[in-house]
PDB file of N, CA and C in Angstrom:
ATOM      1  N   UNK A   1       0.826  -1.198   0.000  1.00  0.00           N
ATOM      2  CA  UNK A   1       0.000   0.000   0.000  1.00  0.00           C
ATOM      3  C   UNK A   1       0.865   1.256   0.000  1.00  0.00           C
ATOM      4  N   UNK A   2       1.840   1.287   0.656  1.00  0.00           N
ATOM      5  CA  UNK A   2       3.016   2.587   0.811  1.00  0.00           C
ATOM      6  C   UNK A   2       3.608   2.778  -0.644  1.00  0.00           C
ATOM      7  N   UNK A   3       3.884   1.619  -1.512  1.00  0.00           N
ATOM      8  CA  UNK A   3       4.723   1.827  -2.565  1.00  0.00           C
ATOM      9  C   UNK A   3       3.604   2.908  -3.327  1.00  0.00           C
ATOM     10  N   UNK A   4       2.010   2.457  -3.569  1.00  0.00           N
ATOM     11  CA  UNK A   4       1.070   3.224  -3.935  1.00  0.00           C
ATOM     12  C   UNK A   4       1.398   4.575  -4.041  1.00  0.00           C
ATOM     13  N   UNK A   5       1.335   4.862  -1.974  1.00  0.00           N
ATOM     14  CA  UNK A   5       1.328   6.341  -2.120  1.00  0.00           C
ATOM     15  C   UNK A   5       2.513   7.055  -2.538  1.00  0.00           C
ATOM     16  N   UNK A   6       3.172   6.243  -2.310  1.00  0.00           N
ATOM     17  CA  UNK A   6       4.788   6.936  -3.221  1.00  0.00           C
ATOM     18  C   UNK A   6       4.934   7.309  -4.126  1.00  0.00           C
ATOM     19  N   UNK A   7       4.303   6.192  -5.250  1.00  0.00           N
ATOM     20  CA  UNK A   7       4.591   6.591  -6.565  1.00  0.00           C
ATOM     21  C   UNK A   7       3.431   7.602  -7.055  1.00  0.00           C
ATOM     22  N   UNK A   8       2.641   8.054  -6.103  1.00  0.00           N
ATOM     23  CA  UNK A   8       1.028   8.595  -6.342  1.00  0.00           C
ATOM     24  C   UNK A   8       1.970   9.672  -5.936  1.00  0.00           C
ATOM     25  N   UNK A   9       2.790   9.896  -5.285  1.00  0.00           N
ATOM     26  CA  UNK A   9       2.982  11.239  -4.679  1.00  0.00           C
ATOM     27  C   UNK A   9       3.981  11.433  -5.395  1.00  0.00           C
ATOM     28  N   UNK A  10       4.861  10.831  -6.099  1.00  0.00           N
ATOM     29  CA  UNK A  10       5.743  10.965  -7.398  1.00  0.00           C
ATOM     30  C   UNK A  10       5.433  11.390  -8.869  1.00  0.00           C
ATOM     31  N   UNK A  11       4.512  10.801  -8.856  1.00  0.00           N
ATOM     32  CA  UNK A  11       3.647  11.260 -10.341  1.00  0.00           C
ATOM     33  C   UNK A  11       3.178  12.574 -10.045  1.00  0.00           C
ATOM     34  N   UNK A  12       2.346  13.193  -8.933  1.00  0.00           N
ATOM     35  CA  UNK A  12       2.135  14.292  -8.642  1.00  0.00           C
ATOM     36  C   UNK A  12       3.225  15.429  -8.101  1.00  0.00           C
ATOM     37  N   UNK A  13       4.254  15.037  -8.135  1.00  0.00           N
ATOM     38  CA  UNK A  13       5.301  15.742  -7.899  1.00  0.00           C
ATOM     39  C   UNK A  13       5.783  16.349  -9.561  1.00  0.00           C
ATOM     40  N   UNK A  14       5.623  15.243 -10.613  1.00  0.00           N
ATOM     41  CA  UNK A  14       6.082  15.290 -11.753  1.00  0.00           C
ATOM     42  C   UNK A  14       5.175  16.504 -12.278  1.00  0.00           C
ATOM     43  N   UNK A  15       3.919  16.133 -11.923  1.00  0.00           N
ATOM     44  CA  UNK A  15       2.673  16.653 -12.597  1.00  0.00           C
ATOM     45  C   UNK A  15       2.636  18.366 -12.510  1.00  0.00           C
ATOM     46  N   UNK A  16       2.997  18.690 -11.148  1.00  0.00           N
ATOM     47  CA  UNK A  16       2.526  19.685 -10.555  1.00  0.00           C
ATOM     48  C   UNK A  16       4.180  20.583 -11.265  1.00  0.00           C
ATOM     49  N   UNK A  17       5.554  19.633 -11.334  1.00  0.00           N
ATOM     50  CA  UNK A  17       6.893  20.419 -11.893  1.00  0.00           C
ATOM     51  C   UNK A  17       6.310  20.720 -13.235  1.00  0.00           C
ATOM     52  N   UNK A  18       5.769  20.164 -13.780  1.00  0.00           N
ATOM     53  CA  UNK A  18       5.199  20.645 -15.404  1.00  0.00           C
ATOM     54  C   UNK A  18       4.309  21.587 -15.304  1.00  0.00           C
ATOM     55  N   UNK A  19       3.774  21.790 -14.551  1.00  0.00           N
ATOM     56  CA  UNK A  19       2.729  22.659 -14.482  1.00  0.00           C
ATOM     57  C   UNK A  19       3.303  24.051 -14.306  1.00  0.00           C
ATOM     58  N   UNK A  20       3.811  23.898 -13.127  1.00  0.00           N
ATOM     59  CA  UNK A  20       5.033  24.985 -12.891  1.00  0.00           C
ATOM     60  C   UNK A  20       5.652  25.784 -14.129  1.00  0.00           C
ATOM     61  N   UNK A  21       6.775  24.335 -14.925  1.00  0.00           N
ATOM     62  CA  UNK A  21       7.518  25.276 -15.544  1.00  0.00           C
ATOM     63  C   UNK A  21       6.358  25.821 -17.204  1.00  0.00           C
ATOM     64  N   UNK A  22       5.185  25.051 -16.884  1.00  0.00           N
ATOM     65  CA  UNK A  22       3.995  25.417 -18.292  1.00  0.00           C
ATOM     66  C   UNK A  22       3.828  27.169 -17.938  1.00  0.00           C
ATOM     67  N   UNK A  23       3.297  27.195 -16.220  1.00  0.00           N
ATOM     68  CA  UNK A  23       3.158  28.564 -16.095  1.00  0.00           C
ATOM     69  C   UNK A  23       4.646  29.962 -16.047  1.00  0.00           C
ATOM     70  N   UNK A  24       5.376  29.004 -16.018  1.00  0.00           N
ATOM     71  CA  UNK A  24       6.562  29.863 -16.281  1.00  0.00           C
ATOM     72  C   UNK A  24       6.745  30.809 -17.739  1.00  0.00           C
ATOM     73  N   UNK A  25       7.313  29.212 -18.822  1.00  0.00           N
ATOM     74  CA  UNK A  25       6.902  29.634 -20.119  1.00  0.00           C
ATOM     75  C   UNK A  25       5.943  30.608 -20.624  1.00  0.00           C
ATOM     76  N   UNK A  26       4.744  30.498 -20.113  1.00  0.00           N
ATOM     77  CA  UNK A  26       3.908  31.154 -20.700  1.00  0.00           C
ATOM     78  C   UNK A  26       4.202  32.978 -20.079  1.00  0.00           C
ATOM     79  N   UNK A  27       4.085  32.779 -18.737  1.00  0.00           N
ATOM     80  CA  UNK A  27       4.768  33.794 -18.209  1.00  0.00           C
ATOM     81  C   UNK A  27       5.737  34.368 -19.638  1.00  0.00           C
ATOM     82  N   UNK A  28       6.502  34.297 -19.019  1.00  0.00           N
ATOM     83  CA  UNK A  28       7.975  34.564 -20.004  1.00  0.00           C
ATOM     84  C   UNK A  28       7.640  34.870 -21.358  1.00  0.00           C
ATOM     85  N   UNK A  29       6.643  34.362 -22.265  1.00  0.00           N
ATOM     86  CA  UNK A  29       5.996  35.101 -23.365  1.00  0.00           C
ATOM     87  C   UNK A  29       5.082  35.743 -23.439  1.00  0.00           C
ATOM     88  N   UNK A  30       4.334  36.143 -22.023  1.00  0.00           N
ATOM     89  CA  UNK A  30       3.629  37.325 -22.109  1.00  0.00           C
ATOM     90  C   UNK A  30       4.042  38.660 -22.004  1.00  0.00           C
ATOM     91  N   UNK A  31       5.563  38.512 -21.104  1.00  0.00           N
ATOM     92  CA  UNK A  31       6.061  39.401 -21.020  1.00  0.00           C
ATOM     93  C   UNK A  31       7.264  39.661 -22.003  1.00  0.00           C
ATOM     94  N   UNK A  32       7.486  39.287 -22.813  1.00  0.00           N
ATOM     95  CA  UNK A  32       8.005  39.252 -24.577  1.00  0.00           C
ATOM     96  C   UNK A  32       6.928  40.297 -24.980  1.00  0.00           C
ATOM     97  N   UNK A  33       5.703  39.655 -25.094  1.00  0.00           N
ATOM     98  CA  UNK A  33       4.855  40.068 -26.150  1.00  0.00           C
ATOM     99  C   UNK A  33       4.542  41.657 -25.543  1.00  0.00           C
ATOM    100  N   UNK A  34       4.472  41.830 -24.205  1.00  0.00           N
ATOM    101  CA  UNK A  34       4.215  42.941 -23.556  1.00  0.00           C
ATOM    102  C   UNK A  34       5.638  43.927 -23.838  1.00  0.00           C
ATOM    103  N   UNK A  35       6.335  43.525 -23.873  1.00  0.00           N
ATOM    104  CA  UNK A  35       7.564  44.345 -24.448  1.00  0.00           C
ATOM    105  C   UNK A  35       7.567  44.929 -25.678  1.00  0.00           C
ATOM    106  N   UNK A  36       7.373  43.982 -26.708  1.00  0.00           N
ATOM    107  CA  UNK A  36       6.683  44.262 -28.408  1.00  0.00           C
ATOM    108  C   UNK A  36       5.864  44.777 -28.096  1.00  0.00           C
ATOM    109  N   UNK A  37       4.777  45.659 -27.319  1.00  0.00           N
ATOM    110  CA  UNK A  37       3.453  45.799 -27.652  1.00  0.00           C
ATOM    111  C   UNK A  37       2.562  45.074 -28.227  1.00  0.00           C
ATOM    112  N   UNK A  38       2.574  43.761 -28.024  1.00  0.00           N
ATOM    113  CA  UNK A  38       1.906  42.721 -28.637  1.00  0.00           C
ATOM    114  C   UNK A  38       0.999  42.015 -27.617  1.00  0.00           C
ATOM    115  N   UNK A  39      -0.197  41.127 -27.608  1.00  0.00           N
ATOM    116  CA  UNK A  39      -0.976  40.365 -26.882  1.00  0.00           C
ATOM    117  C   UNK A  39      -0.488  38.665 -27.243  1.00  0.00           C
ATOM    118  N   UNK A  40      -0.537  38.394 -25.803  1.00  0.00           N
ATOM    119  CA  UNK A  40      -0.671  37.090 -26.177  1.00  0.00           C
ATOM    120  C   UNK A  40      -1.329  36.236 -26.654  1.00  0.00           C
ATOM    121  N   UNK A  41      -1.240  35.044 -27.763  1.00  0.00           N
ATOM    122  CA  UNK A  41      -2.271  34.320 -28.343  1.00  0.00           C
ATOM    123  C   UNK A  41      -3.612  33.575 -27.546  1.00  0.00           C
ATOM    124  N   UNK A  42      -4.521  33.369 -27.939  1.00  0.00           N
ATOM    125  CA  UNK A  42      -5.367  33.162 -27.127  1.00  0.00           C
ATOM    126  C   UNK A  42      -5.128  32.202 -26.780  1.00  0.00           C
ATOM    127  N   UNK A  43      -4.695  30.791 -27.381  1.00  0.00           N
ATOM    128  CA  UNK A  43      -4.531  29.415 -26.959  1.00  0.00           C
ATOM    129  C   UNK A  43      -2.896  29.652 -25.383  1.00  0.00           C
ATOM    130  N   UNK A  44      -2.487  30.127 -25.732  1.00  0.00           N
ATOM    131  CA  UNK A  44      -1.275  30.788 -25.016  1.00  0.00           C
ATOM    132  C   UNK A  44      -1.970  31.065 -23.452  1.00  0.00           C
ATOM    133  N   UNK A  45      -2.971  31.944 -23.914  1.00  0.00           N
ATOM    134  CA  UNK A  45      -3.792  32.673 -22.452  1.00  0.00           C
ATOM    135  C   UNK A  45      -4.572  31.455 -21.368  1.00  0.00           C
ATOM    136  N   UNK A  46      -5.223  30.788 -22.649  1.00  0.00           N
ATOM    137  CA  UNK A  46      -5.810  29.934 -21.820  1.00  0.00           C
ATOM    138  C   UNK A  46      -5.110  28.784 -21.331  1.00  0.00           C
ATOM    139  N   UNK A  47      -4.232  27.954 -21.778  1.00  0.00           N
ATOM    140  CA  UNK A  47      -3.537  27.306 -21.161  1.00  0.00           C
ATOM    141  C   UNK A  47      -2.737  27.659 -20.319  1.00  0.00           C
ATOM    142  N   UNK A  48      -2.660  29.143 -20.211  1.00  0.00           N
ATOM    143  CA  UNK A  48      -1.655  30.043 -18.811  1.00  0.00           C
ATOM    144  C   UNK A  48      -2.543  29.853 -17.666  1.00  0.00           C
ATOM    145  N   UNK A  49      -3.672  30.291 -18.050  1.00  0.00           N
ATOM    146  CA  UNK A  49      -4.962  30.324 -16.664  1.00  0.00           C
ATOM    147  C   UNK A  49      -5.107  29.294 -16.149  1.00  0.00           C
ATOM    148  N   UNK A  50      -5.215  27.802 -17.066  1.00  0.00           N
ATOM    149  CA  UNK A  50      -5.319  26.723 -16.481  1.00  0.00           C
ATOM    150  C   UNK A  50      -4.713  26.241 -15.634  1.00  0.00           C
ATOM    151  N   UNK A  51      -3.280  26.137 -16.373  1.00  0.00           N
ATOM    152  CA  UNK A  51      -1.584  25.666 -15.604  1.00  0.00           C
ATOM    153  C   UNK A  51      -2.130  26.404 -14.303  1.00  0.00           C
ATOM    154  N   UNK A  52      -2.214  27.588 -14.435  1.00  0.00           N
ATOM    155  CA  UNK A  52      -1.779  28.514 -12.877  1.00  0.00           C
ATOM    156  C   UNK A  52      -2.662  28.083 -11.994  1.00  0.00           C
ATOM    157  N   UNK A  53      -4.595  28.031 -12.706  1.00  0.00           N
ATOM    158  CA  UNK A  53      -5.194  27.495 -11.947  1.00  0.00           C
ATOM    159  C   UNK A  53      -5.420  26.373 -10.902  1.00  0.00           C
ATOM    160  N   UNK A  54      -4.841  24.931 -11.885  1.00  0.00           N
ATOM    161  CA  UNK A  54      -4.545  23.772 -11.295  1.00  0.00           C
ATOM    162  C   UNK A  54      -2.928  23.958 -10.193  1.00  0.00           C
ATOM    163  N   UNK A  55      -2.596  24.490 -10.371  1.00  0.00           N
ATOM    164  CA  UNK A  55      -0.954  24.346  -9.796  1.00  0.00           C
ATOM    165  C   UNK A  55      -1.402  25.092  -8.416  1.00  0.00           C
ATOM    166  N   UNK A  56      -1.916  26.603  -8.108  1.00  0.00           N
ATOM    167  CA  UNK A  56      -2.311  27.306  -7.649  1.00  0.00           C
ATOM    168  C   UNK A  56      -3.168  26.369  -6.806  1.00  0.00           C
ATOM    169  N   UNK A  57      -4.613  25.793  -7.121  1.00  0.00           N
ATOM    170  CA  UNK A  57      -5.477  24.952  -6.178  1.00  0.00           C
ATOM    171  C   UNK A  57      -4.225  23.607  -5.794  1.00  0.00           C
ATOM    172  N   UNK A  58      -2.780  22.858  -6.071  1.00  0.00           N
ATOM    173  CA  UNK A  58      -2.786  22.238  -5.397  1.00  0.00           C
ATOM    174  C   UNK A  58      -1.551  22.573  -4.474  1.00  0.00           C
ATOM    175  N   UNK A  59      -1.260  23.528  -5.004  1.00  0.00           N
ATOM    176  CA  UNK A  59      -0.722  24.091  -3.755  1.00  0.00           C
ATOM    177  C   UNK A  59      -1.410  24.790  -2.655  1.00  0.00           C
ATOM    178  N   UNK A  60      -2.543  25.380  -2.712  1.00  0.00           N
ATOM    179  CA  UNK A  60      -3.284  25.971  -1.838  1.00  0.00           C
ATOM    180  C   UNK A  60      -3.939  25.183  -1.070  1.00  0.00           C
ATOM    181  N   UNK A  61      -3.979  23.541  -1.278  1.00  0.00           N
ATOM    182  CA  UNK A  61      -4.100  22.652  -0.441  1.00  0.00           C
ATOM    183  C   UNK A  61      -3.117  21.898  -0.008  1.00  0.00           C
ATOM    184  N   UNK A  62      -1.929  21.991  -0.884  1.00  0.00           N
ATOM    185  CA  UNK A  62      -0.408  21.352   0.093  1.00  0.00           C
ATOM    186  C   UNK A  62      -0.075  22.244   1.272  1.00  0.00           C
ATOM    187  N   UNK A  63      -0.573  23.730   1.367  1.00  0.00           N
ATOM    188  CA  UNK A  63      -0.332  24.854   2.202  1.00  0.00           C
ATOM    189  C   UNK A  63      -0.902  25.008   2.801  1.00  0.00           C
ATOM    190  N   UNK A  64      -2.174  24.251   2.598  1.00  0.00           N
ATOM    191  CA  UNK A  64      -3.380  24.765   3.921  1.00  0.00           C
ATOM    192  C   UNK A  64      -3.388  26.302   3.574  1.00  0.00           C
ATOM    193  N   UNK A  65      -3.327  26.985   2.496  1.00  0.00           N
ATOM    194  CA  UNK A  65      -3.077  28.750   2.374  1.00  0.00           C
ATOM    195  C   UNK A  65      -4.810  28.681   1.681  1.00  0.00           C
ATOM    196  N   UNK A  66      -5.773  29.218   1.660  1.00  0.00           N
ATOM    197  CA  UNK A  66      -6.947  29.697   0.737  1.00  0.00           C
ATOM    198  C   UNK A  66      -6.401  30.295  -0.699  1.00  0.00           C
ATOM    199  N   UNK A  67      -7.038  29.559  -1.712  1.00  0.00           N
ATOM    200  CA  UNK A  67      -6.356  29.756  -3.235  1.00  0.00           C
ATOM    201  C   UNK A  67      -6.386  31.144  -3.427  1.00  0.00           C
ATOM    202  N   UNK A  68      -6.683  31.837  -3.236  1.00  0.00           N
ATOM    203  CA  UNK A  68      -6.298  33.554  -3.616  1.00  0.00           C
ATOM    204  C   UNK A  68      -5.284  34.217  -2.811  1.00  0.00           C
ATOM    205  N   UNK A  69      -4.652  33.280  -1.890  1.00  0.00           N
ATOM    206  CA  UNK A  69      -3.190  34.027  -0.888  1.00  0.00           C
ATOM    207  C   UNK A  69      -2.493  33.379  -1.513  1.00  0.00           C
ATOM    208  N   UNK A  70      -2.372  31.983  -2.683  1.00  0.00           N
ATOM    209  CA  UNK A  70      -1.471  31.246  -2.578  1.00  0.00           C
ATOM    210  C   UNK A  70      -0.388  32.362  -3.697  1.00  0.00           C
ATOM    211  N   UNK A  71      -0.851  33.095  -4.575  1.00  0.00           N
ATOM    212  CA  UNK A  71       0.332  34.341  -5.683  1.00  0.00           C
ATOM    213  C   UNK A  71       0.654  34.981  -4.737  1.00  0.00           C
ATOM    214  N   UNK A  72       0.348  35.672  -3.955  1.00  0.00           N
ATOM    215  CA  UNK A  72       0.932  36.460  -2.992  1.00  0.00           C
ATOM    216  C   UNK A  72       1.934  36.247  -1.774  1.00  0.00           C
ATOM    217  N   UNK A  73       1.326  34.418  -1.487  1.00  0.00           N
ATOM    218  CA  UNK A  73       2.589  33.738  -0.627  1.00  0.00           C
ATOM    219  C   UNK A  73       3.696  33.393  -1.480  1.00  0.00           C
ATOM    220  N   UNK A  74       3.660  33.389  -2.829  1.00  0.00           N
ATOM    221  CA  UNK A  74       4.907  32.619  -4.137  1.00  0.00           C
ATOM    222  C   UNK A  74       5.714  33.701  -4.471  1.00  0.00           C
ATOM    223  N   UNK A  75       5.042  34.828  -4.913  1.00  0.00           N
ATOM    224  CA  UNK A  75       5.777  36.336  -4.482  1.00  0.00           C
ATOM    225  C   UNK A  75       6.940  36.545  -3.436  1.00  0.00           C
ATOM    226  N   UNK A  76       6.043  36.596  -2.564  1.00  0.00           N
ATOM    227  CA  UNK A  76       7.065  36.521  -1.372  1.00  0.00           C
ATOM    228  C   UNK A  76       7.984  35.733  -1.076  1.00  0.00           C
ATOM    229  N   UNK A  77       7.707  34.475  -1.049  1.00  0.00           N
ATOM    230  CA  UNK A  77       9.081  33.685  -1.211  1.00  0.00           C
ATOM    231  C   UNK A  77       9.783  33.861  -2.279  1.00  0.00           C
ATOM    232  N   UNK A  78       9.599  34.397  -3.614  1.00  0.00           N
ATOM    233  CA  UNK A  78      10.633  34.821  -4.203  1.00  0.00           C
ATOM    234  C   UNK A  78      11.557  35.794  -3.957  1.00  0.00           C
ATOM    235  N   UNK A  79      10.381  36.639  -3.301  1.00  0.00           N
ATOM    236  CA  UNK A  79      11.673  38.071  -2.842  1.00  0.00           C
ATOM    237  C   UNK A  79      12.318  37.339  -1.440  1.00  0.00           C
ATOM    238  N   UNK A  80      11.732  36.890  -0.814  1.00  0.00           N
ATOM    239  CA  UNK A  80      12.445  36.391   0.172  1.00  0.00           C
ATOM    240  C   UNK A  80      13.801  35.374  -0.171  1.00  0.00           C
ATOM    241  N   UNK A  81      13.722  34.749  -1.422  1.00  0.00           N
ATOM    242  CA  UNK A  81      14.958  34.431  -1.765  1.00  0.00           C
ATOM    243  C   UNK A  81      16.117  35.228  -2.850  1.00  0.00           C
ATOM    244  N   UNK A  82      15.489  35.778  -3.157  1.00  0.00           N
ATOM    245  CA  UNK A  82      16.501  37.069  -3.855  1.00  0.00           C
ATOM    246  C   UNK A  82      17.442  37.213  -3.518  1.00  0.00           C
TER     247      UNK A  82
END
């Protein structure tokens, strides 16, 4: 039963690093396109909202944080590691 949750908590480890670096990427070409004076593509947008969405709700339950503190707690630990 342990090997289960292991590899359950491995796959979701994988799941949630893709998600991550999906909302990164996209990040990173919005702010391209915002430099050009350009918008980002729509397929671009919506798969940004999603990534962030899903990643965002499972961290806001790995944190016990309520999903609308969890950008503002990720913030901060960034400046906090700066």
């Amino acid at each position: 039963m342990r090997v289960l949750i292991v590899e359950d908590e491995v796959r979701l480890a994988e799941t949630l690093r893709d998600l991550l670096e999906l909302a990164m990427s996209i990040q990173a070409k919005r702010r391209q396109a915002e430099k050009h004076n350009r918008r980002l593509g729509m397929v671009d947008e919506r798969y940004g909202r999603q990534a962030e969405r899903l990643l965002f709700g499972e961290l806001a339950a790995a944190l016990d944080l309520p999903y609308d503190q969890v950008p503002a707690f990720l913030f901060a630990r960034k400046a906090a590691n700066a």
